[in-house]
Protein backbone atom coordinates (compact mmCIF):
# COMPACT_ATOMS: atom_id res chain seq x y z
CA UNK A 1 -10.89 157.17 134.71
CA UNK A 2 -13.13 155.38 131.96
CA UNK A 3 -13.86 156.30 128.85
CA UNK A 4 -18.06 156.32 128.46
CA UNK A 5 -20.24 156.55 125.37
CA UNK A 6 -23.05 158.53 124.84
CA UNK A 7 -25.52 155.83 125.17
CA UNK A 8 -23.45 154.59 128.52
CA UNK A 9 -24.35 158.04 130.18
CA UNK A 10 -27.87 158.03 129.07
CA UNK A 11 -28.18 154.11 130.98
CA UNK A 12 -26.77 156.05 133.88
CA UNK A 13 -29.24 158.66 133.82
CA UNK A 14 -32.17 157.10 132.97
CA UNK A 15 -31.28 153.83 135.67
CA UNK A 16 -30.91 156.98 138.43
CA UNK A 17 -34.56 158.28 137.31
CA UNK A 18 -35.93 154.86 137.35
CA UNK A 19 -34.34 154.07 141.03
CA UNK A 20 -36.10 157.55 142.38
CA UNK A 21 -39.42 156.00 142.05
CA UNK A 22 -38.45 153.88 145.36
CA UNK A 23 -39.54 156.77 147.29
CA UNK A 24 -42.87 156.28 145.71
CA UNK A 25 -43.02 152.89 146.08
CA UNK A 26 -41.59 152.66 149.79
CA UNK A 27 -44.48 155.33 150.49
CA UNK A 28 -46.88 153.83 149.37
CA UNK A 29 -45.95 150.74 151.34
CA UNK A 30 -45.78 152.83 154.42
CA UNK A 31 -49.15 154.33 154.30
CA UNK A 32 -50.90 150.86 152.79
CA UNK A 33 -49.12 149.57 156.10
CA UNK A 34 -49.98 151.93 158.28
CA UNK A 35 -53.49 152.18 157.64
CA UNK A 36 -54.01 148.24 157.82
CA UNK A 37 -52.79 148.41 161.66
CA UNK A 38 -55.05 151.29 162.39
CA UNK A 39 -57.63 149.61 161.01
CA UNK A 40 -57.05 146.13 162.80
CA UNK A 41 -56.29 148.32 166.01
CA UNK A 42 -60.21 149.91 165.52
CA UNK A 43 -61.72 146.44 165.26
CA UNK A 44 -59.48 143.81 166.02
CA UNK A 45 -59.97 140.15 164.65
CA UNK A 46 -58.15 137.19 164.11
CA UNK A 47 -57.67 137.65 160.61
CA UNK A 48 -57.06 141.12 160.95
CA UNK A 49 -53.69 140.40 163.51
CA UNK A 50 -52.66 137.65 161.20
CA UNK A 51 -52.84 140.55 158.51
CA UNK A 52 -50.67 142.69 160.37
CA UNK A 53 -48.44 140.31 161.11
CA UNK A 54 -47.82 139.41 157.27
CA UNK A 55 -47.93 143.02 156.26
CA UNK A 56 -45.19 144.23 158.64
CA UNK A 57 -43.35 141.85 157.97
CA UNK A 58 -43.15 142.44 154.51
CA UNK A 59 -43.02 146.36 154.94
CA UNK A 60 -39.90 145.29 156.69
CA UNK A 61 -38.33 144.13 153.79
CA UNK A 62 -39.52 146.53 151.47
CA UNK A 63 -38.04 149.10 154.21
CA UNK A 64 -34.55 147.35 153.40
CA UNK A 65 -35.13 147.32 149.57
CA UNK A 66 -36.10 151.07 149.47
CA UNK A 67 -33.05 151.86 151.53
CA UNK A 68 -31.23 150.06 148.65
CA UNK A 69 -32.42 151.74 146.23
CA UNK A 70 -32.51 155.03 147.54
CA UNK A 71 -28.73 154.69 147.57
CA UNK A 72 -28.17 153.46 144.23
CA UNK A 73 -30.57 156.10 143.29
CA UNK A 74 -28.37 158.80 145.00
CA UNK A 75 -25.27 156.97 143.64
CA UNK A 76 -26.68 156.98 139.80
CA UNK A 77 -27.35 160.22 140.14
CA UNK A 78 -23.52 161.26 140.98
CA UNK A 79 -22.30 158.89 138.47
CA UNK A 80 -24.30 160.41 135.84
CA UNK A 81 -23.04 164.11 136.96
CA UNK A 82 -19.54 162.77 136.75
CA UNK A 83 -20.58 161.10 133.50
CA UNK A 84 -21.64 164.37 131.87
CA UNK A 85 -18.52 165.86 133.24
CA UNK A 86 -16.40 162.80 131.97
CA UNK A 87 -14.97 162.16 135.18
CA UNK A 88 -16.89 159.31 136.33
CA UNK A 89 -14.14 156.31 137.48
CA UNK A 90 -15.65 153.26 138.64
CA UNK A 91 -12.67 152.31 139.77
CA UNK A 92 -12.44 154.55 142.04
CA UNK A 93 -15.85 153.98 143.42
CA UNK A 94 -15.06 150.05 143.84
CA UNK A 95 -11.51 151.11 146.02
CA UNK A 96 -13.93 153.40 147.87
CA UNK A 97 -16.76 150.63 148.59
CA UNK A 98 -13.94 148.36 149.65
CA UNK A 99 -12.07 150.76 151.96
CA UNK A 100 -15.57 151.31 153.67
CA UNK A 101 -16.39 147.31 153.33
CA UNK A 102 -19.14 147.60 151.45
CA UNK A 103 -17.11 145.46 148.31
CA UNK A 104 -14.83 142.27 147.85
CA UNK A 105 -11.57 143.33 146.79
CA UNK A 106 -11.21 139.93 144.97
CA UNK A 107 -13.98 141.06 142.72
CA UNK A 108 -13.54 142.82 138.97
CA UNK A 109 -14.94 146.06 138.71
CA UNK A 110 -18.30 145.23 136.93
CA UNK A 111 -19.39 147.05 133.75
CA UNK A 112 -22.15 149.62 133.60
CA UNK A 113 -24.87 147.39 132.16
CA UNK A 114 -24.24 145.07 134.67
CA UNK A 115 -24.44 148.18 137.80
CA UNK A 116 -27.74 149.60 135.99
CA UNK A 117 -29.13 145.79 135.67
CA UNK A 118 -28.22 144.75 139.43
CA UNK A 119 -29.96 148.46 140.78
CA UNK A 120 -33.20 147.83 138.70
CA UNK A 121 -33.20 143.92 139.59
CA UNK A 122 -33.80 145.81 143.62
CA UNK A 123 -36.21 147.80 142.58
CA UNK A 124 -38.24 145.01 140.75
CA UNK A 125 -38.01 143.18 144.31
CA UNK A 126 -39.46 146.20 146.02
CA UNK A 127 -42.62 146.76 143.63
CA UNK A 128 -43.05 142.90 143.93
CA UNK A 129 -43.51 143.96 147.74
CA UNK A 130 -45.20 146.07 147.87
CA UNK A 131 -47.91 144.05 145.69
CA UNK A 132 -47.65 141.12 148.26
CA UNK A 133 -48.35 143.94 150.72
CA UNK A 134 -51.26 145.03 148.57
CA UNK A 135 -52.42 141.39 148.06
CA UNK A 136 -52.16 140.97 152.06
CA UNK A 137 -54.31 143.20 152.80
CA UNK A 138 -57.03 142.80 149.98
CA UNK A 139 -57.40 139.17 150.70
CA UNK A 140 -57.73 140.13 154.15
CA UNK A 141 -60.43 143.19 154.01
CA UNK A 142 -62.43 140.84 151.54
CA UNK A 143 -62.33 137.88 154.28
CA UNK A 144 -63.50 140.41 156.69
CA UNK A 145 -66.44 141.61 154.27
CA UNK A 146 -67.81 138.16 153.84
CA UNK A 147 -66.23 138.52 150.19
CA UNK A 148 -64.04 135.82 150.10
């Protein structure tokens, strides 16, 4: 078991807050998505296919991001519930990722900062998705509006 400060539990909580706002993200992805191939379905043009292609694609790795995050989300959350209870061990978490594969044994158990850092560095990734989606699609409806 580790000993954790005050301000260590509140980087806990407030990284496990931050990480919930995936959902948000990852949903808005989806319907953007979504309501690009319905509109490409209703009148289909080259551009609008090549749009489609682009934006699935990258709702496809958004879809992996959110997934990401939505665990460390889940996973924050418990750690800051053990925190407040002062039995969070993240020691005991890395010999549980290992045992499931999901960690190198060779590696040292990394500090909090660096957890809360690696978790918010995924959800970055996934808002910088969805804004390609969001680009995607804009460039494409103003192409098909004579805009561009």
């Amino acid at each position: 078991m580790n000993d954790f400060t005050d301000q260590d539990t509140e980087v806990i909580a407030i990284t496990a807050a931050l990480l919930e706002q995936g959902r948000t993200l990852h949903l808005s992805a989806a319907a953007l998505t979504s309501a690009t191939v319905i509109a490409v379905l209703l009148h289909p043009s080259a551009i609008g296919l090549l749009t489609v292609a682009i934006a699935l694609a990258l709702f496809a790795a958004e879809t992996y991001l959110a997934m990401r995050v939505g665990l460390d989300a889940r996973l924050f959350t418990r750690f800051s519930k053990q925190a407040d209870l002062g039995s969070l061990d993240l020691q005991a978490f890395d010999r549980g990722m290992e045992i499931i594969g999901h960690a190198t044994k060779s590696l040292p158990t990394r500090n909090l900062g660096d957890r809360a850092s690696g978790a918010q560095r995924l959800l970055k990734m996934q808002s910088v998705l969805l804004l390609m989606i969001m680009a995607t699609v804009g460039c494409a409806g103003a192409v098909a509006w004579g805009l561009a």
